[in-house]
N, C-alpha and C. Protein backbone atom coordinates (compact mmCIF):
# COMPACT_ATOMS: atom_id res chain seq x y z
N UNK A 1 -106.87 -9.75 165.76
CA UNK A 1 -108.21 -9.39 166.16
C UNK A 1 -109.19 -9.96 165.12
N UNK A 2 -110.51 -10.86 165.66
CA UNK A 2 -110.98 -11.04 164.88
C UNK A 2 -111.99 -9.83 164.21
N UNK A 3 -112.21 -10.22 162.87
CA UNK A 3 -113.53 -9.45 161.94
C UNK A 3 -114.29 -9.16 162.46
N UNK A 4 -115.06 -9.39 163.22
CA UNK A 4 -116.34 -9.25 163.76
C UNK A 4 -115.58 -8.15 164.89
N UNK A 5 -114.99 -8.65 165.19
CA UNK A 5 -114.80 -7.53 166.66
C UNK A 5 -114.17 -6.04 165.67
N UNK A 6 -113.00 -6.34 164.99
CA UNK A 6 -113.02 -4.81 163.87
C UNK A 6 -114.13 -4.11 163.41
N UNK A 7 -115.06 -5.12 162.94
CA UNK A 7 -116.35 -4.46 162.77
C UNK A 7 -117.23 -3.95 163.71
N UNK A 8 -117.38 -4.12 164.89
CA UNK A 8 -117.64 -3.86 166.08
C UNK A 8 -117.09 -2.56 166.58
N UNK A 9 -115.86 -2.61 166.30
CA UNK A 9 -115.15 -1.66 166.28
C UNK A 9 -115.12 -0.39 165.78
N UNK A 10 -115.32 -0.86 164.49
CA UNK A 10 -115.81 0.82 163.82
C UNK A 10 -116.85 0.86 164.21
N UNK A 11 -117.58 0.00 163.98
CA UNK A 11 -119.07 0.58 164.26
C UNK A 11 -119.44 1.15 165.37
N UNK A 12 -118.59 1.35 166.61
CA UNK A 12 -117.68 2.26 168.13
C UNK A 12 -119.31 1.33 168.93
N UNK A 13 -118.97 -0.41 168.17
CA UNK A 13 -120.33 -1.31 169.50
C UNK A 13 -119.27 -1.69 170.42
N UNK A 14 -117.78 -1.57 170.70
CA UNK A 14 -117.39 -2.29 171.87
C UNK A 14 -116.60 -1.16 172.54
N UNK A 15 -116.00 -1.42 173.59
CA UNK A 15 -115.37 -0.69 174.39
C UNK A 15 -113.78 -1.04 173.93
N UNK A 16 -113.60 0.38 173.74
CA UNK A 16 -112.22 0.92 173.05
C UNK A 16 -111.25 0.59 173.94
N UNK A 17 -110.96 1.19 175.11
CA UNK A 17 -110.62 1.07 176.00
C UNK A 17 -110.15 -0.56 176.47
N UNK A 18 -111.05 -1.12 176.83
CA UNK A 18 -110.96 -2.43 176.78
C UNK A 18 -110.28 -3.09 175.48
N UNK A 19 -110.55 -3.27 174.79
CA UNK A 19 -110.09 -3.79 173.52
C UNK A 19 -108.49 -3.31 173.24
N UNK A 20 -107.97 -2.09 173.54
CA UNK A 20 -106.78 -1.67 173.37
C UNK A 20 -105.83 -2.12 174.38
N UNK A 21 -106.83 -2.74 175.76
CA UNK A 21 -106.12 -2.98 176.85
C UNK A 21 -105.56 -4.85 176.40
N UNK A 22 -107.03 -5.24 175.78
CA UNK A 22 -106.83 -6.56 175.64
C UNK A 22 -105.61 -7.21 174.59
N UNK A 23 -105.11 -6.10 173.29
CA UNK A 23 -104.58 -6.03 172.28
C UNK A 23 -102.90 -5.92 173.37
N UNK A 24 -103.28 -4.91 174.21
CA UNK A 24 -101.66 -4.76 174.69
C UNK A 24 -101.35 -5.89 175.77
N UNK A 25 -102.38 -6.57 176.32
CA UNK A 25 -102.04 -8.13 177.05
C UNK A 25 -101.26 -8.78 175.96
N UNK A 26 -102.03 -9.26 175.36
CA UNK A 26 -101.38 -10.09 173.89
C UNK A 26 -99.99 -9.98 173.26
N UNK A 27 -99.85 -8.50 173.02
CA UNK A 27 -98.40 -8.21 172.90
C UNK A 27 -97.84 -8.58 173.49
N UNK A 28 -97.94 -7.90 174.91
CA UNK A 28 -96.86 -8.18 176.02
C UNK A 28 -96.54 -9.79 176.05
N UNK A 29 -97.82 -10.77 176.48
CA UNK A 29 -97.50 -11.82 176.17
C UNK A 29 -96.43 -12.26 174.79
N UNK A 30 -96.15 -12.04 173.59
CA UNK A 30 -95.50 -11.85 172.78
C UNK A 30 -94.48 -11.82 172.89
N UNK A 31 -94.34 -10.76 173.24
CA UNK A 31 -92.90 -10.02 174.00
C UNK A 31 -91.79 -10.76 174.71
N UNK A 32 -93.22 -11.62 175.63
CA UNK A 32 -92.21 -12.72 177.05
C UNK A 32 -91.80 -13.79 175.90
N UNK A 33 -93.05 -14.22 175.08
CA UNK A 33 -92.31 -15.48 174.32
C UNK A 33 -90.98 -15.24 173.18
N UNK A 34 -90.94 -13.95 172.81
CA UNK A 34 -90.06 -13.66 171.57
C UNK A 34 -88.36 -13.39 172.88
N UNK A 35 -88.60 -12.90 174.07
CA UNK A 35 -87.78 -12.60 174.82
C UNK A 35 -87.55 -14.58 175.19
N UNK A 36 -87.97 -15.44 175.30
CA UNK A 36 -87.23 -16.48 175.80
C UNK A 36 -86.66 -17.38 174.38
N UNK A 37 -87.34 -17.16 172.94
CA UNK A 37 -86.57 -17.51 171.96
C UNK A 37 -85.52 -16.55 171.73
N UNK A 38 -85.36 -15.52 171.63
CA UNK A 38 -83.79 -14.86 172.20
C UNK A 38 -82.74 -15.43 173.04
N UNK A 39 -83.00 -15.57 174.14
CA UNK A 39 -82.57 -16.04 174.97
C UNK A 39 -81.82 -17.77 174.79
N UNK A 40 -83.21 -18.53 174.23
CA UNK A 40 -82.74 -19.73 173.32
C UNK A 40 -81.70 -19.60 172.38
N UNK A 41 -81.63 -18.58 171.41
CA UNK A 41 -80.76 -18.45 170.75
C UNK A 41 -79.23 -18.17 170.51
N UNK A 42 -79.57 -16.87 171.94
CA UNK A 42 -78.17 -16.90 172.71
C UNK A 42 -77.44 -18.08 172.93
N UNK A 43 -78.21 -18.73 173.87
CA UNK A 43 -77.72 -19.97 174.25
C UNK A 43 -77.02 -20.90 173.14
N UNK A 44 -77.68 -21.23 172.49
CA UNK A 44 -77.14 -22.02 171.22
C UNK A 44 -75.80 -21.34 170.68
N UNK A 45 -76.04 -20.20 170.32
CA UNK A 45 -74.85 -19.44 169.68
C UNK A 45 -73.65 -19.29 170.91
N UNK A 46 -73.59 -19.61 171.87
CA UNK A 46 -72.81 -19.77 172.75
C UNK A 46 -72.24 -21.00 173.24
N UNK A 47 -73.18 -21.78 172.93
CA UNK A 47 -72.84 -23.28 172.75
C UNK A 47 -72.15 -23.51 171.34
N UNK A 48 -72.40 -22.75 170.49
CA UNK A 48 -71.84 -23.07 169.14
C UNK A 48 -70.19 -22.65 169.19
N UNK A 49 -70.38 -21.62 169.76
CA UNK A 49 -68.77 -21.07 169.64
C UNK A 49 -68.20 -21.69 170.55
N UNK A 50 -68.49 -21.92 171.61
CA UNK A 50 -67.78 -23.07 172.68
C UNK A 50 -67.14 -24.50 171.99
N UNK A 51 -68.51 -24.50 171.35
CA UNK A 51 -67.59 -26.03 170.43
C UNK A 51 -68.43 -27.30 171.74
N UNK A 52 -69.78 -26.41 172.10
CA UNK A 52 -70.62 -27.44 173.11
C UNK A 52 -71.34 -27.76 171.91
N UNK A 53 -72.22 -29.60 172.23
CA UNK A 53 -73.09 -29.53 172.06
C UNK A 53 -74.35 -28.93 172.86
N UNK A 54 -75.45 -28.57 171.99
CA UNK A 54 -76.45 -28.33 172.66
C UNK A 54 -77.75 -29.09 173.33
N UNK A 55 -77.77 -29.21 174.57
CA UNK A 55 -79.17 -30.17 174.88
C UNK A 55 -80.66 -29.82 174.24
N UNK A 56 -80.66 -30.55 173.57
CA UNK A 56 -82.09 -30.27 172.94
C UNK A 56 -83.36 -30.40 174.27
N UNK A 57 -83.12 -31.14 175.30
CA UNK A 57 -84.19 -30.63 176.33
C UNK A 57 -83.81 -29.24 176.54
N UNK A 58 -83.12 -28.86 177.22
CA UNK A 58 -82.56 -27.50 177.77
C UNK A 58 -82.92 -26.37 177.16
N UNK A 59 -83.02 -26.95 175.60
CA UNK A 59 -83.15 -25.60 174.44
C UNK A 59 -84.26 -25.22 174.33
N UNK A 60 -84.95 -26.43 173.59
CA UNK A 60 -86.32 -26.67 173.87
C UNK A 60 -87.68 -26.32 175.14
N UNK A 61 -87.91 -25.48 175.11
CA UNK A 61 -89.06 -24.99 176.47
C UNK A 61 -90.23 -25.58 175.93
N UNK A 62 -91.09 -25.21 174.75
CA UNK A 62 -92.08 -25.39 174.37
C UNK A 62 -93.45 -24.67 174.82
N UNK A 63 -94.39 -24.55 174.91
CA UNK A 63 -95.62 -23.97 175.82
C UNK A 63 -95.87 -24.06 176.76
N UNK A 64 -96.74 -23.54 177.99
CA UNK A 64 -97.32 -24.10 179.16
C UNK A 64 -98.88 -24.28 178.71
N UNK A 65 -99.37 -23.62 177.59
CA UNK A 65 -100.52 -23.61 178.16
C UNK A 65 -101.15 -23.71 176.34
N UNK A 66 -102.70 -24.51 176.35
CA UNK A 66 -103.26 -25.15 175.18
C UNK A 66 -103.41 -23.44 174.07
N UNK A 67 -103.48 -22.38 175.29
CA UNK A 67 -103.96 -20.82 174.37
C UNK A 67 -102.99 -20.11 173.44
N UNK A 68 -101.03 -20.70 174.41
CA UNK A 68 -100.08 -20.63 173.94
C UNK A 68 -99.83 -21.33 172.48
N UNK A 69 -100.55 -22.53 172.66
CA UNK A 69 -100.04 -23.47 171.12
C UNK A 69 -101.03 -22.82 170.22
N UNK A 70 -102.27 -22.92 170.41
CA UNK A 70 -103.16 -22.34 169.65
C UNK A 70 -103.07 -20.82 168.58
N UNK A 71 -102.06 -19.72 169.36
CA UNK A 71 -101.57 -18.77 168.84
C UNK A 71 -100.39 -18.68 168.34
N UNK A 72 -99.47 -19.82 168.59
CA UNK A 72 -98.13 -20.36 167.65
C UNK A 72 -98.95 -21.20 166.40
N UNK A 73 -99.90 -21.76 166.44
CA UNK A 73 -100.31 -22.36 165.64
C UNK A 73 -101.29 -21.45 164.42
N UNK A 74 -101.57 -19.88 165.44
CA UNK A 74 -102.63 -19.21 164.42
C UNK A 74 -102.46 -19.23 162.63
N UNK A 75 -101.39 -18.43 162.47
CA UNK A 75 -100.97 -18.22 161.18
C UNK A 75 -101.06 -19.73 160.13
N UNK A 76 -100.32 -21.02 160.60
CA UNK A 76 -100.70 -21.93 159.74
C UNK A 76 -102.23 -22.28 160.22
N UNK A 77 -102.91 -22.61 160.98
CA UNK A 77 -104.60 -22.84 160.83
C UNK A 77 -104.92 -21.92 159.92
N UNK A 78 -104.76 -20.51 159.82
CA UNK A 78 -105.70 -19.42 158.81
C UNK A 78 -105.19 -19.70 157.75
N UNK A 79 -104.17 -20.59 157.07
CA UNK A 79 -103.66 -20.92 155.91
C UNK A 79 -104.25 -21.76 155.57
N UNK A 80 -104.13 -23.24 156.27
CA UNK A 80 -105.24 -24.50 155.87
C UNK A 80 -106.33 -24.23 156.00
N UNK A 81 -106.91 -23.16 156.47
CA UNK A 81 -108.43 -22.89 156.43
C UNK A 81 -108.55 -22.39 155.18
N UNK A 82 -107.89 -21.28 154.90
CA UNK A 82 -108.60 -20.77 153.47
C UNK A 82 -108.14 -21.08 152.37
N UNK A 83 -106.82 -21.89 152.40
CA UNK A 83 -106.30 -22.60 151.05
C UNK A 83 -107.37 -24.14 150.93
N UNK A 84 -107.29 -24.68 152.21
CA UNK A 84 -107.70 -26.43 151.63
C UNK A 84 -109.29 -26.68 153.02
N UNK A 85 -109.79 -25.68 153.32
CA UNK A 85 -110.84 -25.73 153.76
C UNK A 85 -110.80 -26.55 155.18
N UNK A 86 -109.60 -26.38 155.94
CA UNK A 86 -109.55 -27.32 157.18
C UNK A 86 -109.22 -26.09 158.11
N UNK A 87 -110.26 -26.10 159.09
CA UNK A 87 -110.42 -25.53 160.22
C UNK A 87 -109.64 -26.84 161.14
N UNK A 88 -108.58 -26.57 162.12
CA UNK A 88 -108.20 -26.82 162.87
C UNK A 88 -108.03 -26.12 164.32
N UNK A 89 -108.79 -24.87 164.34
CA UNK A 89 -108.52 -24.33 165.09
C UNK A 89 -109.59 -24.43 166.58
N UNK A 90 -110.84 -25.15 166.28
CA UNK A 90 -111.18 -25.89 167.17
C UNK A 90 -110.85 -26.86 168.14
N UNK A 91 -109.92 -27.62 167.28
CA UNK A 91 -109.11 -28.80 168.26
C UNK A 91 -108.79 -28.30 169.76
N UNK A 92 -108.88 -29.29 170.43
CA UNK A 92 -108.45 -29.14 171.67
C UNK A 92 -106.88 -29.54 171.34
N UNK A 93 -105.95 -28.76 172.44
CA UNK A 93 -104.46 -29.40 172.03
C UNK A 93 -103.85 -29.68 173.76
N UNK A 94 -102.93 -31.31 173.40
CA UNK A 94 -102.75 -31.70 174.51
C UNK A 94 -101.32 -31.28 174.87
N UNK A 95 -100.61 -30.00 175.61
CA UNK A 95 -99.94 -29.55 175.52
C UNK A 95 -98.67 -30.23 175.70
N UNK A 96 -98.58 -31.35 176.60
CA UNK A 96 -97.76 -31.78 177.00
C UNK A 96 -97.26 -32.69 175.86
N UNK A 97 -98.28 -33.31 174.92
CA UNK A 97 -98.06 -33.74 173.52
C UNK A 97 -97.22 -33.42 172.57
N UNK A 98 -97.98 -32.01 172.39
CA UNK A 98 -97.27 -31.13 171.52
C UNK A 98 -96.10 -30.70 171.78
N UNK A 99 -95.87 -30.15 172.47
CA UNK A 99 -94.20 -30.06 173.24
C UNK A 99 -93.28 -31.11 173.08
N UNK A 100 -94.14 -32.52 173.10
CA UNK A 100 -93.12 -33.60 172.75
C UNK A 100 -92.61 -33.92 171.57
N UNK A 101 -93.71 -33.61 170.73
CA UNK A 101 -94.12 -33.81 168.94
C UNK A 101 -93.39 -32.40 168.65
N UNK A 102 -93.27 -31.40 169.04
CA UNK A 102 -92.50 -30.09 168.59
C UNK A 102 -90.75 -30.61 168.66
N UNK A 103 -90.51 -31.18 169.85
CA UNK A 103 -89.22 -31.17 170.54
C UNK A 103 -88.84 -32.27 169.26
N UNK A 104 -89.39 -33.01 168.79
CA UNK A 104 -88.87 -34.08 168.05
C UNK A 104 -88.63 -33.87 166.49
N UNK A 105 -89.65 -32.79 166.52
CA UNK A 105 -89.68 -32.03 164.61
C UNK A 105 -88.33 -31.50 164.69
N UNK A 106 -88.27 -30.54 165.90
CA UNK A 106 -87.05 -29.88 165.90
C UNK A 106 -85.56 -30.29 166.15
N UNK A 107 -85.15 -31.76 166.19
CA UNK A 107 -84.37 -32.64 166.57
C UNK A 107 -84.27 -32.56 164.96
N UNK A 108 -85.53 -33.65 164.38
CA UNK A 108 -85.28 -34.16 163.04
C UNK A 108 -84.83 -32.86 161.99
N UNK A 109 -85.74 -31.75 162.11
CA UNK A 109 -84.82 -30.81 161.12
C UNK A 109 -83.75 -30.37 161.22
N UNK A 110 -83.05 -30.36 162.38
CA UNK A 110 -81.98 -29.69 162.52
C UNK A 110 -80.88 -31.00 161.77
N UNK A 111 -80.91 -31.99 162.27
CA UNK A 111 -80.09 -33.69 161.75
C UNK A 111 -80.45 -33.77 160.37
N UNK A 112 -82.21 -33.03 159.43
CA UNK A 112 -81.43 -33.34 158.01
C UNK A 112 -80.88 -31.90 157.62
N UNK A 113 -81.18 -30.92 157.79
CA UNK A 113 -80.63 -30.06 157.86
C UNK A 113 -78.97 -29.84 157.72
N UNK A 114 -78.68 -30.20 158.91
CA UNK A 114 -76.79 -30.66 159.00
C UNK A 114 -76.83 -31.67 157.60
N UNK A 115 -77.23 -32.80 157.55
CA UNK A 115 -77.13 -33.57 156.62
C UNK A 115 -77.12 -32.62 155.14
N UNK A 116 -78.08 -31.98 154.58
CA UNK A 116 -78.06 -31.01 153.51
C UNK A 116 -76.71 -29.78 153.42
N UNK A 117 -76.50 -29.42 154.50
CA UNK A 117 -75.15 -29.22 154.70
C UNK A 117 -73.85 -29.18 154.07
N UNK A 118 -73.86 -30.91 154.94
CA UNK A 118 -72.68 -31.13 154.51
C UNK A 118 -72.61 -32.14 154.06
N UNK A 119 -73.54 -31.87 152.80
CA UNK A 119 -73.24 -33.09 151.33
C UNK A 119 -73.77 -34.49 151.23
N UNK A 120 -74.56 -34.61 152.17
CA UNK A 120 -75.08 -36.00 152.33
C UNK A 120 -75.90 -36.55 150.98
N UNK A 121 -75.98 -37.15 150.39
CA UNK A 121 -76.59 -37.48 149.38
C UNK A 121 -78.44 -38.14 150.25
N UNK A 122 -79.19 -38.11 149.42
CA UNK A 122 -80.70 -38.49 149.88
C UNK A 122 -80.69 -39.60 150.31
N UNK A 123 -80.14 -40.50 150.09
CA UNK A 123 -80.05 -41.91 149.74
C UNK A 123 -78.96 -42.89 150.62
N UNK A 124 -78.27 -41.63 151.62
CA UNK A 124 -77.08 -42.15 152.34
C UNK A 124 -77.89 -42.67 153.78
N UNK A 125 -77.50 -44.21 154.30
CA UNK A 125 -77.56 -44.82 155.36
C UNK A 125 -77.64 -44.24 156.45
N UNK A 126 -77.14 -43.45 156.81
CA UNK A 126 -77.54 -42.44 157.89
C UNK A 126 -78.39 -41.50 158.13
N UNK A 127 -78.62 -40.74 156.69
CA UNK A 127 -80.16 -40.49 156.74
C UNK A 127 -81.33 -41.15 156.74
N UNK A 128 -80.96 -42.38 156.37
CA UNK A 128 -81.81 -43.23 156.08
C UNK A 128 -82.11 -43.67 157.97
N UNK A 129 -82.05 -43.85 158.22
CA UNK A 129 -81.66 -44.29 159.85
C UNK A 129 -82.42 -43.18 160.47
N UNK A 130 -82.05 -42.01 160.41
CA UNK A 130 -82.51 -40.81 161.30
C UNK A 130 -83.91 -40.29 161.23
N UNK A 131 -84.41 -40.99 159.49
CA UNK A 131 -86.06 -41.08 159.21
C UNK A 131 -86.59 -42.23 159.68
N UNK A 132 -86.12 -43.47 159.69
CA UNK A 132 -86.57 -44.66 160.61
C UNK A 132 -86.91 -44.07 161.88
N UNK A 133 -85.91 -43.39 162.90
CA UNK A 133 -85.49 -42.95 163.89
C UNK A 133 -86.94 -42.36 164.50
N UNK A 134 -87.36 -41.10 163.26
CA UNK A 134 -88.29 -40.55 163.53
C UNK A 134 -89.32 -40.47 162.97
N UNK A 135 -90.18 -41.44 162.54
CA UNK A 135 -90.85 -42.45 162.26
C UNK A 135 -91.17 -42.98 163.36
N UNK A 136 -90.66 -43.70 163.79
CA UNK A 136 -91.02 -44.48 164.51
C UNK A 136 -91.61 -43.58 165.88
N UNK A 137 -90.66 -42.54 166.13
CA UNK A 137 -90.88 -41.94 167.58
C UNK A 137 -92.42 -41.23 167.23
N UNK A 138 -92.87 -40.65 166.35
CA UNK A 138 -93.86 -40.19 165.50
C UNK A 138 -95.16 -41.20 165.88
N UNK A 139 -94.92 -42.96 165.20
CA UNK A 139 -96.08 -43.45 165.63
C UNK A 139 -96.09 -43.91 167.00
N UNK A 140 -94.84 -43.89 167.68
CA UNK A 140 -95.26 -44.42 169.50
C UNK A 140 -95.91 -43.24 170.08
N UNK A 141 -95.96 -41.69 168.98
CA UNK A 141 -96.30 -40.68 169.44
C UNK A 141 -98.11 -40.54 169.32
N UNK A 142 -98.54 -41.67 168.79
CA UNK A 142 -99.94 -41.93 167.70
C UNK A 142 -99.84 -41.26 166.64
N UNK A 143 -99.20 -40.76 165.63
CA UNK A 143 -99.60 -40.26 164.68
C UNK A 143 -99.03 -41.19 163.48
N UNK A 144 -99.68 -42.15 162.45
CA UNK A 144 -99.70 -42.82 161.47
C UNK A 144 -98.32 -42.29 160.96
N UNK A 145 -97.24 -43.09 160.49
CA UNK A 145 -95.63 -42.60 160.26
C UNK A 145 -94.93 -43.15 159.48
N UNK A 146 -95.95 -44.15 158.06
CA UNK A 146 -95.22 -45.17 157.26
C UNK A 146 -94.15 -44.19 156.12
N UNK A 147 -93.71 -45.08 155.77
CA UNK A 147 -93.01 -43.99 154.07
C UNK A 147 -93.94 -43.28 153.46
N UNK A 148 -94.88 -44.11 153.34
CA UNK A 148 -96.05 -43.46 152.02
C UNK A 148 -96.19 -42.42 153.10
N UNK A 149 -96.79 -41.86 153.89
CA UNK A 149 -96.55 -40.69 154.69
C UNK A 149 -96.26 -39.82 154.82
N UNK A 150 -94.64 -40.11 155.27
CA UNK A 150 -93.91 -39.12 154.93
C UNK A 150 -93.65 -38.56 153.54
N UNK A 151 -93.40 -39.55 152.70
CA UNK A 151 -93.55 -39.00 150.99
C UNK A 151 -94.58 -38.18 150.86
N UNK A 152 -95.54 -38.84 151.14
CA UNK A 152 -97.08 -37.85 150.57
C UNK A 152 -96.90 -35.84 151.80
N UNK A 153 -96.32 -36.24 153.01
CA UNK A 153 -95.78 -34.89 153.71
C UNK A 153 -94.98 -34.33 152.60
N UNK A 154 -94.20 -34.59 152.75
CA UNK A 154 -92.97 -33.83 151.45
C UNK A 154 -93.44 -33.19 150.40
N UNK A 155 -94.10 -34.05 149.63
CA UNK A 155 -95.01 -33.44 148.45
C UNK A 155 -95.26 -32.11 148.90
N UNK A 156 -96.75 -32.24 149.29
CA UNK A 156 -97.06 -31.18 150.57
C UNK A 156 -96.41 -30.11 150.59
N UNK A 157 -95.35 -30.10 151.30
CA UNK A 157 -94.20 -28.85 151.68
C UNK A 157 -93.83 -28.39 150.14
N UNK A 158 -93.77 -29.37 149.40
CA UNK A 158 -93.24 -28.65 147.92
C UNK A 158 -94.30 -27.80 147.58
N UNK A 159 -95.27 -27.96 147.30
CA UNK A 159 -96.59 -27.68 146.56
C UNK A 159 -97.35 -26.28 147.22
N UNK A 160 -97.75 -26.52 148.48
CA UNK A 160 -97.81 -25.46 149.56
C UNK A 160 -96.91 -24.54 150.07
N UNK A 161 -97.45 -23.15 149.51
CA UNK A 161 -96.58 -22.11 149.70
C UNK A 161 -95.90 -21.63 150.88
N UNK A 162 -96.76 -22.02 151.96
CA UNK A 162 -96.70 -21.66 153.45
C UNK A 162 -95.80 -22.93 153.87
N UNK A 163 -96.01 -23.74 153.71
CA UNK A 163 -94.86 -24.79 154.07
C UNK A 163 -93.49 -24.81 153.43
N UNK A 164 -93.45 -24.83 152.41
CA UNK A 164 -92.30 -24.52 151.43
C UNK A 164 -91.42 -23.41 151.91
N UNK A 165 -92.17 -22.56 152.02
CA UNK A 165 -91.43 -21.07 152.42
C UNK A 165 -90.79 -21.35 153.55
N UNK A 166 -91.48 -21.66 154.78
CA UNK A 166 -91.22 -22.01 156.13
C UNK A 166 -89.53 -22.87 156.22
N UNK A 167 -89.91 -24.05 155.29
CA UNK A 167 -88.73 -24.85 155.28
C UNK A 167 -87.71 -24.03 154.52
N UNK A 168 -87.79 -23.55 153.64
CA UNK A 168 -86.52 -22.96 152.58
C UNK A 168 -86.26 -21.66 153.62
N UNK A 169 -86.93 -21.51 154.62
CA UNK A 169 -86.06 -19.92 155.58
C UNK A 169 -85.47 -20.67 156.39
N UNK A 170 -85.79 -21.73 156.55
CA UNK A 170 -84.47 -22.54 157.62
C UNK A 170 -83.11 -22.82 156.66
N UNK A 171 -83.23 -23.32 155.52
CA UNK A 171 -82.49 -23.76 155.17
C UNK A 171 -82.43 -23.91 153.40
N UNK A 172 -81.79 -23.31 152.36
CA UNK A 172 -82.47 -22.65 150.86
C UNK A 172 -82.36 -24.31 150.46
N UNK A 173 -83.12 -25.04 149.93
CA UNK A 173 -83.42 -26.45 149.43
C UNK A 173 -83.66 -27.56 150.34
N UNK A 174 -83.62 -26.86 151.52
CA UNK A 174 -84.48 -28.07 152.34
C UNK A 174 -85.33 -28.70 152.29
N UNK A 175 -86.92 -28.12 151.77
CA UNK A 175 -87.97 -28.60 151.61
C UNK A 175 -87.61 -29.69 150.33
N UNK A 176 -86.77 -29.39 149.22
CA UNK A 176 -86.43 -30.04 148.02
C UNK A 176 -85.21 -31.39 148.70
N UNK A 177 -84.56 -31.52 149.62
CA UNK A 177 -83.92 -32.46 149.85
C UNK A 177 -84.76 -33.15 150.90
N UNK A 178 -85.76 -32.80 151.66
CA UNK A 178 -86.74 -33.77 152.47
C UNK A 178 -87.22 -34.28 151.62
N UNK A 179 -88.32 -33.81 150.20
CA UNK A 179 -88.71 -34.43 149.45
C UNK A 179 -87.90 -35.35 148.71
N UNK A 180 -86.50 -35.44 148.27
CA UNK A 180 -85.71 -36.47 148.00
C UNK A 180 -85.43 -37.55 148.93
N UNK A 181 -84.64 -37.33 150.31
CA UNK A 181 -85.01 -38.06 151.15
C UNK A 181 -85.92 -38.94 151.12
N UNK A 182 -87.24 -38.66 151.36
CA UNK A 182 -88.92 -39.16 151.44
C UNK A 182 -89.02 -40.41 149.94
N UNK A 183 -89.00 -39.64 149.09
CA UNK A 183 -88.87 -40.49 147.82
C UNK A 183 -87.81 -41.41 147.87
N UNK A 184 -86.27 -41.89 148.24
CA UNK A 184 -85.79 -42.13 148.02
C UNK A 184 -85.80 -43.36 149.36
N UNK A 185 -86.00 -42.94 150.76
CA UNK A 185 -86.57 -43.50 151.41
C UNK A 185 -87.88 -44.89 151.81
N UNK A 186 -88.72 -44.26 150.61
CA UNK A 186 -89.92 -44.84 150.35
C UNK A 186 -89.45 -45.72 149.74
N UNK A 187 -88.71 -45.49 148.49
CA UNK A 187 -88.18 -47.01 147.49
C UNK A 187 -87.38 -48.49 148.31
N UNK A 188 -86.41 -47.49 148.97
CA UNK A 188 -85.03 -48.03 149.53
C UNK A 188 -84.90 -48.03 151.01
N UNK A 189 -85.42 -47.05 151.34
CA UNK A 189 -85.20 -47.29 153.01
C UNK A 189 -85.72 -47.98 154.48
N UNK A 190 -86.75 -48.84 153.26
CA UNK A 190 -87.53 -49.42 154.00
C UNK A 190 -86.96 -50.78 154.25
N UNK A 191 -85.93 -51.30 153.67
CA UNK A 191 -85.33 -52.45 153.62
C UNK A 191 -84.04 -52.59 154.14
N UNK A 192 -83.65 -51.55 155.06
CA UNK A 192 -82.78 -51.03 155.46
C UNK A 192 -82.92 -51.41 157.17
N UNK A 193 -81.21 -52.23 157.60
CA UNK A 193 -81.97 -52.09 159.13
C UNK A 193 -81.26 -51.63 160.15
């Protein structure tokens, strides 16, 4: 809820009623999305013990709608807003975009992820490949995707608490082996084919 409307609130200028009704839409909405990442998860963990792989379309749903991304997106916008002064929360978002650009983050972390795993060194050919990989899908996606890039991202995730954190709950030194990756990448992996 925004400030203004809390303040509104005490100050008993809006309708209670309403506002409690509008608070329990929201949830509920919540609810449906936390009930189909469940459901996602099942799935996976059932695919895992099967000894299936999992279709990353299949897994992957993503949003229907620009209000949906906008409120997956709340928590990091109110971070870059009040840490580094970037309001993003104006943007218009092209959903069908984002869903594509989501589906592909979530490909690449999970592949270095496994890689951090199981022992891959920063510097091994196959990681090296899987950042080309996605890179590239990144700028056919328009978004600028050289090494210096991604290095200068990495940094980033180290330095920034909200990113850092994010990555190390997926995985404890992830954010610290992307940033190796990235660096090691940048020197060497560019000459790589």
């Amino acid at each position: 809820m925004p400030l203004k409307e809390i303040k509104q609130l005490l100050d008993c200028e809006i309708d209670r009623e309403n506002t409690l009704i509008q608070q329990r839409i929201l949830l509920e909405q919540k609810v449906e999305r936390f009930k189909g990442l469940i459901k996602t998860i099942n799935s996976s963990i059932k695919s895992a013990k099967e000894g299936v792989d999992v279709d990353m379309e299949n897994m992957f749903k993503g949003f229907e709608t620009e209000e949906e991304w906008k409120e997956a997106l709340k928590d990091q916008n109110e971070h870059l807003k009040q840490e580094y002064g970037f309001d993003l929360s104006y943007q218009t978002v092209d959903v069908e975009s984002m869903n594509d650009s989501a589906m592909e983050a979530q490909s690449f972390n999970e592949d270095m992820i496994r890689y951090l795993r199981e022992g891959f060194p920063a510097n091994d050919p196959e990681v090296f490949e899987r950042v080309k990989e996605h890179l590239s899908i990144l700028e056919k996606m328009g978004h600028p995707s050289t090494s210096q890039d991604f290095l200068n991202q990495t940094e980033f995730f180290i330095v920034d608490d909200f990113h850092r954190n994010m990555l190390e709950q997926w995985q404890l030194g992830y954010a610290y082996f992307l940033n190796k990756v990235a660096a090691n990448y940048w020197v060497n992996g560019t000459n790589t084919k």
